[in-house]
C-alpha atoms as a PDB file:
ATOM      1  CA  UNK A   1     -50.284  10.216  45.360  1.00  0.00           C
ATOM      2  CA  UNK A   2     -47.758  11.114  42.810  1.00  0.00           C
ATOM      3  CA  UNK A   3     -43.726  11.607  44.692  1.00  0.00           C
ATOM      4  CA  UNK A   4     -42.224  14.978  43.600  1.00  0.00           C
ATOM      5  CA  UNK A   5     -38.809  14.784  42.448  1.00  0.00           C
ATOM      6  CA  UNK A   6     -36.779  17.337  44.746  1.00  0.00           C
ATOM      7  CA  UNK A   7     -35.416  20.049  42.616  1.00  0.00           C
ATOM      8  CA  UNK A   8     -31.559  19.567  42.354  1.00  0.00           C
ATOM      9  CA  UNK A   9     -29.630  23.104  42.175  1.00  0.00           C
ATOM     10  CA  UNK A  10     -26.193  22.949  40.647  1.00  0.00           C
ATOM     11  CA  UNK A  11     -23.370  23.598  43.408  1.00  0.00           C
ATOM     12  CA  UNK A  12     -21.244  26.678  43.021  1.00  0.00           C
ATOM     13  CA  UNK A  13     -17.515  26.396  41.902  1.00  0.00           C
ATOM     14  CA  UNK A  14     -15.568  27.439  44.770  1.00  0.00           C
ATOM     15  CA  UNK A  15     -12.077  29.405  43.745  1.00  0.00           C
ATOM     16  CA  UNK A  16     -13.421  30.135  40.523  1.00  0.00           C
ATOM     17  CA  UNK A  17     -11.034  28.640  37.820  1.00  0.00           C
ATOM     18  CA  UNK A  18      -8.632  26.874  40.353  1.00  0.00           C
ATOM     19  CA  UNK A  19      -7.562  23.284  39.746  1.00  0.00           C
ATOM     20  CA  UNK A  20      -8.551  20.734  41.557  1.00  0.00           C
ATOM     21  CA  UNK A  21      -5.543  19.266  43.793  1.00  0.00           C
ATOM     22  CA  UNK A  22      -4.370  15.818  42.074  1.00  0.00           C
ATOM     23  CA  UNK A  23      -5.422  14.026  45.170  1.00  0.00           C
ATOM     24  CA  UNK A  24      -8.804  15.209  45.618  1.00  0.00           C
ATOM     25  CA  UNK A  25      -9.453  14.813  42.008  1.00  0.00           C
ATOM     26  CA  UNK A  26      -8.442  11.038  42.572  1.00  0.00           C
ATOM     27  CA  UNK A  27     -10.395  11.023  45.627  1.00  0.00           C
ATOM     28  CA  UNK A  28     -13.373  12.350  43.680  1.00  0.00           C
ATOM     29  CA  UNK A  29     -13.068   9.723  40.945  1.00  0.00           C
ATOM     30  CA  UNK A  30     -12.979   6.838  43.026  1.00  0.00           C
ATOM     31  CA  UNK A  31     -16.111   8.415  45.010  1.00  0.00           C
ATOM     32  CA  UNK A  32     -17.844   8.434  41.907  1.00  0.00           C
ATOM     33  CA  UNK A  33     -17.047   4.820  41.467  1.00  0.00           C
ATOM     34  CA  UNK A  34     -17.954   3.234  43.902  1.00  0.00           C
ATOM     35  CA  UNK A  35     -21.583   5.421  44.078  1.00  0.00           C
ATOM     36  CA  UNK A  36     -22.388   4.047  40.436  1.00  0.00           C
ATOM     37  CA  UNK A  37     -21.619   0.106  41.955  1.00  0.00           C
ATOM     38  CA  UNK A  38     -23.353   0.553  44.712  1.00  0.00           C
ATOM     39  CA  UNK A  39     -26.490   1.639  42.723  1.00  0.00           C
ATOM     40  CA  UNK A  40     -25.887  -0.559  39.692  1.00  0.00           C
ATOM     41  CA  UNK A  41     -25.347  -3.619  41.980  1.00  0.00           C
ATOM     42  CA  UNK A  42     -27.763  -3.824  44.568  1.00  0.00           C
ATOM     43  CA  UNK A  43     -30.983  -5.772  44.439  1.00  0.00           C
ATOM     44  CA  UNK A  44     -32.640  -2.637  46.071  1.00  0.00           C
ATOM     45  CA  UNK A  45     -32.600   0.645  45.351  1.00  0.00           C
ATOM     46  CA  UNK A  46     -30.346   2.665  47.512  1.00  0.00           C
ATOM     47  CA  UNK A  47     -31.472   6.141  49.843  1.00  0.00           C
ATOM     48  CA  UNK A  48     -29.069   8.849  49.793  1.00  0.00           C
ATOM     49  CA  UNK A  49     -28.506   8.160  53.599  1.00  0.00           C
ATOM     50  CA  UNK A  50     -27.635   4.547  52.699  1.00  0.00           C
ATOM     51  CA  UNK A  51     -24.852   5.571  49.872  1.00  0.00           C
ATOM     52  CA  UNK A  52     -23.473   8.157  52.648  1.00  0.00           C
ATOM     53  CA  UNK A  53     -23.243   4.930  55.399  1.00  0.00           C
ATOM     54  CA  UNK A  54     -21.996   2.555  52.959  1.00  0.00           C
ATOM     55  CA  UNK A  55     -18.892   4.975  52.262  1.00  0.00           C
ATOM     56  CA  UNK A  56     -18.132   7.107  55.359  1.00  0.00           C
ATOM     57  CA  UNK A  57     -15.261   5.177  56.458  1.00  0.00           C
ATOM     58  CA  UNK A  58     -13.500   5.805  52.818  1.00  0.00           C
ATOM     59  CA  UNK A  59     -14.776   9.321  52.239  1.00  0.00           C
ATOM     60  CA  UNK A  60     -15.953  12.704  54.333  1.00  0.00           C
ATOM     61  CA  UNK A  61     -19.269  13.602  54.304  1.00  0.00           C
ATOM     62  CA  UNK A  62     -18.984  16.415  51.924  1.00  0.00           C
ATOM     63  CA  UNK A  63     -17.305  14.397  48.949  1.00  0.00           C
ATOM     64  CA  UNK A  64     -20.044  12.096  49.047  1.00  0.00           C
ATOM     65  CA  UNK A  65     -22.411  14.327  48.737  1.00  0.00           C
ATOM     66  CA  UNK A  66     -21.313  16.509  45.900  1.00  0.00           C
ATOM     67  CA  UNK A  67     -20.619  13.554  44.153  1.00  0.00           C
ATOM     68  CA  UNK A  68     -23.815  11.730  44.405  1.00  0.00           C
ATOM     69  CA  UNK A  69     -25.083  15.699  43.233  1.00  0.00           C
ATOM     70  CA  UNK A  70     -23.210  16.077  40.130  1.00  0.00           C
ATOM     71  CA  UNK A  71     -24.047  11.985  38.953  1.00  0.00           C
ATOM     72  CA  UNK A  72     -27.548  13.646  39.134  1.00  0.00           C
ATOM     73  CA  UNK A  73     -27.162  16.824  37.760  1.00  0.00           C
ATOM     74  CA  UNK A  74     -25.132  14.810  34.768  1.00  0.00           C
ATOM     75  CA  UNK A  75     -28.154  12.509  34.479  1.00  0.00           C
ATOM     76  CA  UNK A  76     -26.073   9.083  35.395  1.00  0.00           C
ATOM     77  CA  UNK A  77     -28.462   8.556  38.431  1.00  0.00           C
ATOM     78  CA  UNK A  78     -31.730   9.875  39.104  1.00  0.00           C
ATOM     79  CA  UNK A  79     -34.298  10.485  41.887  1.00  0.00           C
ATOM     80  CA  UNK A  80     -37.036   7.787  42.015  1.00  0.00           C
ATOM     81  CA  UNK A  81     -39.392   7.896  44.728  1.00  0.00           C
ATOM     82  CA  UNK A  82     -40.017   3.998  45.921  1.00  0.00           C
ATOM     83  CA  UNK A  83     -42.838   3.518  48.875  1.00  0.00           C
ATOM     84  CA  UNK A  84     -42.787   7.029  50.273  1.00  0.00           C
ATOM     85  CA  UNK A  85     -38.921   6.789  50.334  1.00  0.00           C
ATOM     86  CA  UNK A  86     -36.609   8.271  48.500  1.00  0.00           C
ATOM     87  CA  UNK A  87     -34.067   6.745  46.406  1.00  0.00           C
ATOM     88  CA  UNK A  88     -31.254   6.457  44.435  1.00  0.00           C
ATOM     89  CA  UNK A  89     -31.471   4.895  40.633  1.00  0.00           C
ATOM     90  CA  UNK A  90     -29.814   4.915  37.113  1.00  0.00           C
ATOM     91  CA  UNK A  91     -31.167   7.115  34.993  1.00  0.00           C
ATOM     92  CA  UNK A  92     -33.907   6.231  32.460  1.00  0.00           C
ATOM     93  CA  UNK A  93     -33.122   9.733  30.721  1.00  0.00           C
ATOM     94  CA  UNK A  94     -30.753   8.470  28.656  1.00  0.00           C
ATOM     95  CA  UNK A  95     -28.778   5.358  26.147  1.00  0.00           C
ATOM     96  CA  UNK A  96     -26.779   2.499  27.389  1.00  0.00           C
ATOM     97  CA  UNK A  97     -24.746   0.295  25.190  1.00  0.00           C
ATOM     98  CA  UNK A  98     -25.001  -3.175  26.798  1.00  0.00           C
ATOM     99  CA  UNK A  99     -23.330  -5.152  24.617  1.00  0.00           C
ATOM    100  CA  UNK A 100     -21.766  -4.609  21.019  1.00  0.00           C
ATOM    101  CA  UNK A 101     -25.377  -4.872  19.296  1.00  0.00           C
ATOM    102  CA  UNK A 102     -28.015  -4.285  22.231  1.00  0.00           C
ATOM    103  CA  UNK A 103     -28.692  -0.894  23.658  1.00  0.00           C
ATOM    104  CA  UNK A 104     -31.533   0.327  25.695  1.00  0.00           C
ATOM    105  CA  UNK A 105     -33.085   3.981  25.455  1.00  0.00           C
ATOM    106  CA  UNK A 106     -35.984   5.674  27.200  1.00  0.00           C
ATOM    107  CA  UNK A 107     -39.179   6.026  24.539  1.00  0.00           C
ATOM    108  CA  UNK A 108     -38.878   9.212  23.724  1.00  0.00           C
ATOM    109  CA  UNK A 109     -35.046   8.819  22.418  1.00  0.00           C
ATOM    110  CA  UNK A 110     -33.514   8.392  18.965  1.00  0.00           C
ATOM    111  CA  UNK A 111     -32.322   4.301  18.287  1.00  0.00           C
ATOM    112  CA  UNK A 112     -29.130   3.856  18.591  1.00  0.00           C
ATOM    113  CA  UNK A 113     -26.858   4.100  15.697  1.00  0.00           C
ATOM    114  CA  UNK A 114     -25.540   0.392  15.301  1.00  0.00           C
ATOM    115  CA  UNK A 115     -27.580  -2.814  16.438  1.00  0.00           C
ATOM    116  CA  UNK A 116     -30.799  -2.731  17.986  1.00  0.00           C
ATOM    117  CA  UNK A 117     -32.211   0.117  20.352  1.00  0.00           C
ATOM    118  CA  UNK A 118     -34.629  -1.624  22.798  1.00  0.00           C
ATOM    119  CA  UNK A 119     -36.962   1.152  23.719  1.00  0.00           C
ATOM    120  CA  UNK A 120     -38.917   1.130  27.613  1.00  0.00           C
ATOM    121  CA  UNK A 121     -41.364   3.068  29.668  1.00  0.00           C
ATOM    122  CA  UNK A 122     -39.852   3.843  33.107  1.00  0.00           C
ATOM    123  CA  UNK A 123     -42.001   1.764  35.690  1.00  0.00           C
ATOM    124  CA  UNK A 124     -41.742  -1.156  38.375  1.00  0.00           C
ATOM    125  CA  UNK A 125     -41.076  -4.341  36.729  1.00  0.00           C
ATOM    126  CA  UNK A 126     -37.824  -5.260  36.917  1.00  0.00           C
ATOM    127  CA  UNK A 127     -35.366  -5.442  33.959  1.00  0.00           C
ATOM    128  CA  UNK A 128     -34.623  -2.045  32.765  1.00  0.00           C
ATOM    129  CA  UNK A 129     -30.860  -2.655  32.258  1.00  0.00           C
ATOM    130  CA  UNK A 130     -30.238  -1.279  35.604  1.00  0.00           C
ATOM    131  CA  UNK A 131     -29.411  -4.380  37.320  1.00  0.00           C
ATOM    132  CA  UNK A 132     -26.182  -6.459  36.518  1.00  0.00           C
ATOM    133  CA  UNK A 133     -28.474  -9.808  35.921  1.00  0.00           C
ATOM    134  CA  UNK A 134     -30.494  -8.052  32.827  1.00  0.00           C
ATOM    135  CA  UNK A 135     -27.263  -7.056  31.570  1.00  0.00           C
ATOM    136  CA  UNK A 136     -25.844 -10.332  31.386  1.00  0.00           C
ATOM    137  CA  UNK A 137     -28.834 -11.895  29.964  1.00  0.00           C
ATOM    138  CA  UNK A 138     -28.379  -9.078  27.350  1.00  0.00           C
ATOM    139  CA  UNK A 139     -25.226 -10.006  26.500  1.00  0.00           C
ATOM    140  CA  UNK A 140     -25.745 -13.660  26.249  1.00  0.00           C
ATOM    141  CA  UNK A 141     -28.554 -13.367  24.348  1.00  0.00           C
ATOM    142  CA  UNK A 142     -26.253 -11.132  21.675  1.00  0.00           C
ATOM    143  CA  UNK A 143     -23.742 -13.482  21.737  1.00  0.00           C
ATOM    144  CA  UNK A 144     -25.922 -16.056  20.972  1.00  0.00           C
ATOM    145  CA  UNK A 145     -27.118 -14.646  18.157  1.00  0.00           C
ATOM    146  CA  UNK A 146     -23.799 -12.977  16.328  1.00  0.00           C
ATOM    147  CA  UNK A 147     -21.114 -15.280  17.647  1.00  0.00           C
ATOM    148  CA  UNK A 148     -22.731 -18.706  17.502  1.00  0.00           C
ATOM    149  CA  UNK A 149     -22.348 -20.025  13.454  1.00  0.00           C
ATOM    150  CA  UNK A 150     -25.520 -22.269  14.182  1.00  0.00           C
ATOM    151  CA  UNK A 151     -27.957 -19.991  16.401  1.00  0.00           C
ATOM    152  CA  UNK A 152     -29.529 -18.682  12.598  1.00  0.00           C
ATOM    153  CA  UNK A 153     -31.926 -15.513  13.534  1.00  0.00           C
ATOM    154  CA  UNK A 154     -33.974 -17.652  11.203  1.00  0.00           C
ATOM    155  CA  UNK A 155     -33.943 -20.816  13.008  1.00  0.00           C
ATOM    156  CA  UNK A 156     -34.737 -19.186  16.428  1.00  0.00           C
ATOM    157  CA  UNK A 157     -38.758 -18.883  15.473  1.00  0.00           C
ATOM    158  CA  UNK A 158     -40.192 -19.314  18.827  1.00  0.00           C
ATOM    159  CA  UNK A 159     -38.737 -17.418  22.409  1.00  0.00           C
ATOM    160  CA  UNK A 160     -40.521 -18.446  25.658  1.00  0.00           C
ATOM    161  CA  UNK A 161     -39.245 -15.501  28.403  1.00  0.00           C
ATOM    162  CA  UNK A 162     -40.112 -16.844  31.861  1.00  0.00           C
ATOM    163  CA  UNK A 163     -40.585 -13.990  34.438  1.00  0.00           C
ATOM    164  CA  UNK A 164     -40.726 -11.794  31.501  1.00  0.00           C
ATOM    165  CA  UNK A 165     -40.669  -8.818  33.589  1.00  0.00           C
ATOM    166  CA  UNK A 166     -40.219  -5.454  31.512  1.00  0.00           C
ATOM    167  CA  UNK A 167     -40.419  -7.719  28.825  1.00  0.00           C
ATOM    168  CA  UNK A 168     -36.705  -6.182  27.849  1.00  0.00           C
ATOM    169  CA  UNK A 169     -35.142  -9.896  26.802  1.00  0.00           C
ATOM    170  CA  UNK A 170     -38.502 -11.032  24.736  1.00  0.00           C
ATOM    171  CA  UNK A 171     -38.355  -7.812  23.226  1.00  0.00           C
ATOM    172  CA  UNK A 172     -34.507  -7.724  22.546  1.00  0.00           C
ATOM    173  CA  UNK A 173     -35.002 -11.257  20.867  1.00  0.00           C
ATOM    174  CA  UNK A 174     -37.829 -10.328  18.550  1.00  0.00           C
ATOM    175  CA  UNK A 175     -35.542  -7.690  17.156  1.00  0.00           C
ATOM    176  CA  UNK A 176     -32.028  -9.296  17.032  1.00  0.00           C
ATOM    177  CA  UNK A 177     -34.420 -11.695  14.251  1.00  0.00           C
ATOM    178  CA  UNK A 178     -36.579 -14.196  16.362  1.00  0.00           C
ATOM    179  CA  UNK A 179     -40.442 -14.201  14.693  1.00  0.00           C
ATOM    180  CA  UNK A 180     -42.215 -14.751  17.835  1.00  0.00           C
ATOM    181  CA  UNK A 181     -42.123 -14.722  21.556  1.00  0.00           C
ATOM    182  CA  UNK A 182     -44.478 -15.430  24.575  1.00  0.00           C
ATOM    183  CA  UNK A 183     -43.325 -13.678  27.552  1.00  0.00           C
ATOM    184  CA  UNK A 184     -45.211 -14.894  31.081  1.00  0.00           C
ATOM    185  CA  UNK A 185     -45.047 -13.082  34.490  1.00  0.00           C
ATOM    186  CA  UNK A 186     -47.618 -13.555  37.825  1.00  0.00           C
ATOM    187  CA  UNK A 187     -46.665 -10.045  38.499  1.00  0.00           C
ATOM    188  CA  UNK A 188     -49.928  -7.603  37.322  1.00  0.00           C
ATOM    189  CA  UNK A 189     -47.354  -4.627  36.848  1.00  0.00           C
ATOM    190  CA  UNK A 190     -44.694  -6.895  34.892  1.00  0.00           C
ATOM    191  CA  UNK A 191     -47.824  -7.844  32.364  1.00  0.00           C
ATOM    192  CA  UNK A 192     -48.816  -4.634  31.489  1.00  0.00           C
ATOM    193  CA  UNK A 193     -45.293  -3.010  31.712  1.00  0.00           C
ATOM    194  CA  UNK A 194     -44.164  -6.049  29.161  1.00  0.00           C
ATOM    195  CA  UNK A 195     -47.275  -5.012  26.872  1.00  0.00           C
ATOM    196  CA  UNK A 196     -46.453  -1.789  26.832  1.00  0.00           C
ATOM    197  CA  UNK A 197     -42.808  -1.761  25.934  1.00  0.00           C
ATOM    198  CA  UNK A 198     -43.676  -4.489  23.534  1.00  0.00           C
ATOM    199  CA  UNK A 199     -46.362  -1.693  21.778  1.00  0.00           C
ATOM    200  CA  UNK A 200     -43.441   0.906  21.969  1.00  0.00           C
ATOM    201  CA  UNK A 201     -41.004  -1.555  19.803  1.00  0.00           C
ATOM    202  CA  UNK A 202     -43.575  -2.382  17.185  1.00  0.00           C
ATOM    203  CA  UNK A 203     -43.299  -5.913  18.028  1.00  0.00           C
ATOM    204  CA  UNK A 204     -47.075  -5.844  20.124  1.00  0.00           C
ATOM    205  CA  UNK A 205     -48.060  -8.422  17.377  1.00  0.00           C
ATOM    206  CA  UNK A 206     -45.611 -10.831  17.999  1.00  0.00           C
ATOM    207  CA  UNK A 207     -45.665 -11.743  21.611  1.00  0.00           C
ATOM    208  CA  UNK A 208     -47.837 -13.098  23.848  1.00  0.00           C
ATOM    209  CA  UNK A 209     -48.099 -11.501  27.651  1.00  0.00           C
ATOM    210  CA  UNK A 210     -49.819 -13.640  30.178  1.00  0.00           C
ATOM    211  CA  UNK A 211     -49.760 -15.258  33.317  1.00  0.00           C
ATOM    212  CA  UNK A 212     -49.400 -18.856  32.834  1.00  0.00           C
ATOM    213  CA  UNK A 213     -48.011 -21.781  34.558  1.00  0.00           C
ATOM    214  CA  UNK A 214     -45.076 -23.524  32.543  1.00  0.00           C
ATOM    215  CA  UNK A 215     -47.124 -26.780  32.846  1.00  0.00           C
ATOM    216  CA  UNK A 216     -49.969 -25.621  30.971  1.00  0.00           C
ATOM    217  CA  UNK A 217     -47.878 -24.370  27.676  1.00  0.00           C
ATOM    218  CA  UNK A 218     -47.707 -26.918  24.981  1.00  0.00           C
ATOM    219  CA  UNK A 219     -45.181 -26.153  22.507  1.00  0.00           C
ATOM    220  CA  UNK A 220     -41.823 -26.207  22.290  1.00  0.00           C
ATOM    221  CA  UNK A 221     -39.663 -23.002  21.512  1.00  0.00           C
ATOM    222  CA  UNK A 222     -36.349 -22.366  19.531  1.00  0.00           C
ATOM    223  CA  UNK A 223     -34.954 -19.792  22.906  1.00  0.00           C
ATOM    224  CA  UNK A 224     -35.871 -19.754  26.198  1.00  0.00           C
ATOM    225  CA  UNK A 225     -34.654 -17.286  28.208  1.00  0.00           C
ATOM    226  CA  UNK A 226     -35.266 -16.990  32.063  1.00  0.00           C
ATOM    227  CA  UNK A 227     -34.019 -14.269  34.516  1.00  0.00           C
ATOM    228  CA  UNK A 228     -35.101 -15.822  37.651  1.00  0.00           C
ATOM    229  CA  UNK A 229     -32.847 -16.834  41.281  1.00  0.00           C
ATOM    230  CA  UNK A 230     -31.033 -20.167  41.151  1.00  0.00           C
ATOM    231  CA  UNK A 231     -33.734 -22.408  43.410  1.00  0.00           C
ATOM    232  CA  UNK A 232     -36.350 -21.339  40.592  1.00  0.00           C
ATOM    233  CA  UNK A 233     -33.885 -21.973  37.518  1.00  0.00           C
ATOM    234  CA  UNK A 234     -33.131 -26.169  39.469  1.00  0.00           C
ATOM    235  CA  UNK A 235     -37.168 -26.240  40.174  1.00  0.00           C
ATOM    236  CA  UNK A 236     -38.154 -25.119  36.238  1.00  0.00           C
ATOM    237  CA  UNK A 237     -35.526 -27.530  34.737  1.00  0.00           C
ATOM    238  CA  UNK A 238     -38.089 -30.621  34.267  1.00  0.00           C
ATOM    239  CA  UNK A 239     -40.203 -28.143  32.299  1.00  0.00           C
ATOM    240  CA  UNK A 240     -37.244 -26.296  30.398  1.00  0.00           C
ATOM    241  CA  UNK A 241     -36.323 -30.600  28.795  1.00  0.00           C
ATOM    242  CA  UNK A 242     -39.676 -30.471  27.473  1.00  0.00           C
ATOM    243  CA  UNK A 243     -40.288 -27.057  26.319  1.00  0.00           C
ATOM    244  CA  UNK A 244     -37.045 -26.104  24.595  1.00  0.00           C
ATOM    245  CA  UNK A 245     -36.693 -27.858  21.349  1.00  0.00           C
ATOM    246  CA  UNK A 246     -34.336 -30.016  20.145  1.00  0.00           C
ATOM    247  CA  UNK A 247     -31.027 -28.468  19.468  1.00  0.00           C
ATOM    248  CA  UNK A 248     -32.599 -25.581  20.948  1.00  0.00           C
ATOM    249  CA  UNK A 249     -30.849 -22.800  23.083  1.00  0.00           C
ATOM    250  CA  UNK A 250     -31.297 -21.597  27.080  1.00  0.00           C
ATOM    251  CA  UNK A 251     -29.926 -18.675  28.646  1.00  0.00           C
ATOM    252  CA  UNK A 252     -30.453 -18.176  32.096  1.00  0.00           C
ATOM    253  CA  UNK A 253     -29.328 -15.489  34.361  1.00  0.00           C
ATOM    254  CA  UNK A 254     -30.252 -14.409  38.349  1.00  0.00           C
ATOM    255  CA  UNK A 255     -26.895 -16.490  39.393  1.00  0.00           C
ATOM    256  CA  UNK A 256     -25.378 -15.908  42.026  1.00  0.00           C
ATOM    257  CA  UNK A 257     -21.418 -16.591  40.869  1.00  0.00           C
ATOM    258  CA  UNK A 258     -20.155 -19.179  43.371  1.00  0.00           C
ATOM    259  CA  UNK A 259     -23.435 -21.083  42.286  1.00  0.00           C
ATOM    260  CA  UNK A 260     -22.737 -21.018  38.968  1.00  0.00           C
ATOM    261  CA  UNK A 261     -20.845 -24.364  38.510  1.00  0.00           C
ATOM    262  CA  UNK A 262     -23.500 -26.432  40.817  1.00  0.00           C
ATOM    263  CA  UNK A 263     -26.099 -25.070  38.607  1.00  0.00           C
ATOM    264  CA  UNK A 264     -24.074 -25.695  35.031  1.00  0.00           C
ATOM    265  CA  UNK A 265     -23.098 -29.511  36.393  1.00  0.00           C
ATOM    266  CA  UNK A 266     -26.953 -30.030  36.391  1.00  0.00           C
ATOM    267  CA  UNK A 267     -27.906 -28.533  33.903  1.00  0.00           C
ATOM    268  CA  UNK A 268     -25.575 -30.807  32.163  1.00  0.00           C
ATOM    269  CA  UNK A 269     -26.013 -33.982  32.922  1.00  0.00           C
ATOM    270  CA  UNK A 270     -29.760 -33.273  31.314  1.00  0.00           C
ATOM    271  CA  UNK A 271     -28.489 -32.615  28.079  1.00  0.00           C
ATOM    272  CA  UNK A 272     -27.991 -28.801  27.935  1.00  0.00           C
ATOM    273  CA  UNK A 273     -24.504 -28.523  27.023  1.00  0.00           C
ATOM    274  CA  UNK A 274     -22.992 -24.876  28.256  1.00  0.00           C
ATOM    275  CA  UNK A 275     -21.824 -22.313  25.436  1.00  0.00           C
ATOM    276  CA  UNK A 276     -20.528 -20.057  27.758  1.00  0.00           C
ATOM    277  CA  UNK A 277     -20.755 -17.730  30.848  1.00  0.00           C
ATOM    278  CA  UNK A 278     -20.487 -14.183  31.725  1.00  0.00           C
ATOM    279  CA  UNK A 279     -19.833 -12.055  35.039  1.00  0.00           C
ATOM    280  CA  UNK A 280     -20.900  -9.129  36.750  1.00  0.00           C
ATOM    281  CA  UNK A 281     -20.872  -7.864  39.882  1.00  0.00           C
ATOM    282  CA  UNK A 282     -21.093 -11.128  41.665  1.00  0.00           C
ATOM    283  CA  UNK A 283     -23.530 -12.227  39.269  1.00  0.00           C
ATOM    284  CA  UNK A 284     -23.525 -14.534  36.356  1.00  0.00           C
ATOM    285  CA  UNK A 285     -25.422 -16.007  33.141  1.00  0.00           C
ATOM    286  CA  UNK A 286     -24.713 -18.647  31.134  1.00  0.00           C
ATOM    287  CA  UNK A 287     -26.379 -19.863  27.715  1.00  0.00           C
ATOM    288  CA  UNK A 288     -26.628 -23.495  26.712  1.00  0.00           C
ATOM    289  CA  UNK A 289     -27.518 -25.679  23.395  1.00  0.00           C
ATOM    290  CA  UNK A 290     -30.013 -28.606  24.129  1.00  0.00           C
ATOM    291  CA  UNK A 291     -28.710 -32.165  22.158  1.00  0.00           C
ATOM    292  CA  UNK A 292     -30.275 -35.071  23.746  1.00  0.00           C
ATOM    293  CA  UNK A 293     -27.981 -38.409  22.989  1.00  0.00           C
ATOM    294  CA  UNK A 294     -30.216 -40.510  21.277  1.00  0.00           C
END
């Protein structure tokens, strides 16, 4: 059964024209704030009662609610109805700029005017932009490509994306200039969400969807990329030696921050030496060249 979407009416200006008082204009801001970091930075999607909890100490009742209204009625978050519950979630209704050359855009929009525009269907599978850990992978893997004199779009032929997901990074990769990608997932949704967007960005006949174990696949590839929590990323590494290619490049994201160094430090001493690491959030990714002495 389909969840209906409740039917947001705008709230009435009180006073008419009056100004709003300095402080509660400040008050509102920072309401606003912290609303859009709760929503953007949890690994679950919030309820409305949640967001009022979380911020009840800092804020009355009624400032949290008109502010959680108008981020709705301005389409920054949205409704989403999540096993019979209601919730709070960015909106898919409109662009987001991730990084200088990467932005993401429901279907149905225009692309963006500089870089790529990575279009996606709204569904389950995660990595629609709207967690900090897609984000970062985002940004890594633009980085990668326009900052880094030796990662050639050319010379980046094949992308493995493991826990593919949306399928946001395969697809991001096979537009930035990569020629082909295989994208593998055990999560049903996740396969035929990843085909789908895939389909959307005309790049359907360059990537491979399936649900495959890392020790079956046979080739090496030019990019891996791999959005997954830190026990998975130390557990894959024996796998990610003999799938990336020489002088080949990793990003990996799903970091927790104060695991970050640990995780680098091994990574490491197997030959994958670090090109750099971003932050969000209490999250992190970092991207890494593999060179092998010898």
């Amino acid at each position: 059964m389909m969840c209906q979407q409740p039917v947001v009416t705008p709230a009435k200006a009180a006073y008419g024209s009056m100004p709003e008082p300095p402080g509660l204009k400040r008050e509102t801001s920072s309401c606003r704030s912290e609303i859009l970091s709760m929503v953007q930075s949890v690994s679950h999607r919030p309820t409305p009662h949640e967001i009022e909890h979380h911020l009840i100490e800092r804020y009355d009742r009624n400032t949290i609610r008109s502010c959680l209204r108008c981020l709705i009625e301005e389409e920054v978050l949205a409704y989403a109805c999540l096993h019979g519950r209601q919730v709070i979630e960015p909106s898919m209704d409109r662009s987001a700029r991730i990084s200088p050359h990467i932005s993401l855009a429901p279907e149905n929009r225009s692309p963006c005017s500089e870089g790529i525009t990575v279009f996606l269907r709204h569904g389950s599978a995660f990595g629609t932009g709207q967690h900090p850990t897609t984000r970062l992978a985002l940004s890594r893997l633009d980085d990668l490509f326009f900052c880094h004199p030796h990662a050639e779009p050319h010379r980046i032929w094949r992308v493995l994306d493991i826990g593919t997901g949306s399928g946001v990074l395969a697809v991001a990769a096979l537009k930035l200039g990569a020629l082909s990608a295989t994208g593998l997932d055990i999560d049903p949704c996740a396969l035929y969400e990843a085909a789908e967007n895939a389909a959307i960005n005309g790049v359907a006949e360059r990537i491979t969807i399936a649900n495959q174990p890392l020790e079956s696949l046979g080739t090496t590839y030019h990019l891996i990329l791999a959005n997954l929590r830190t026990p998975s990323l130390y557990a894959i590494l024996p796998d990610l030696k003999r799938l990336c290619a020489l002088e080949g490049y990793l990003i990996l994201s799903g970091i927790h921050s104060d695991e970050l160094d640990p995780l680098v430090s091994q990574y490491t001493s197997h030959s994958f030496q670090p090109l750099g690491a971003q932050h969000e959030d209490g999250w992190s990714a970092v991207s890494f060249r593999y060179l092998p002495s010898g």
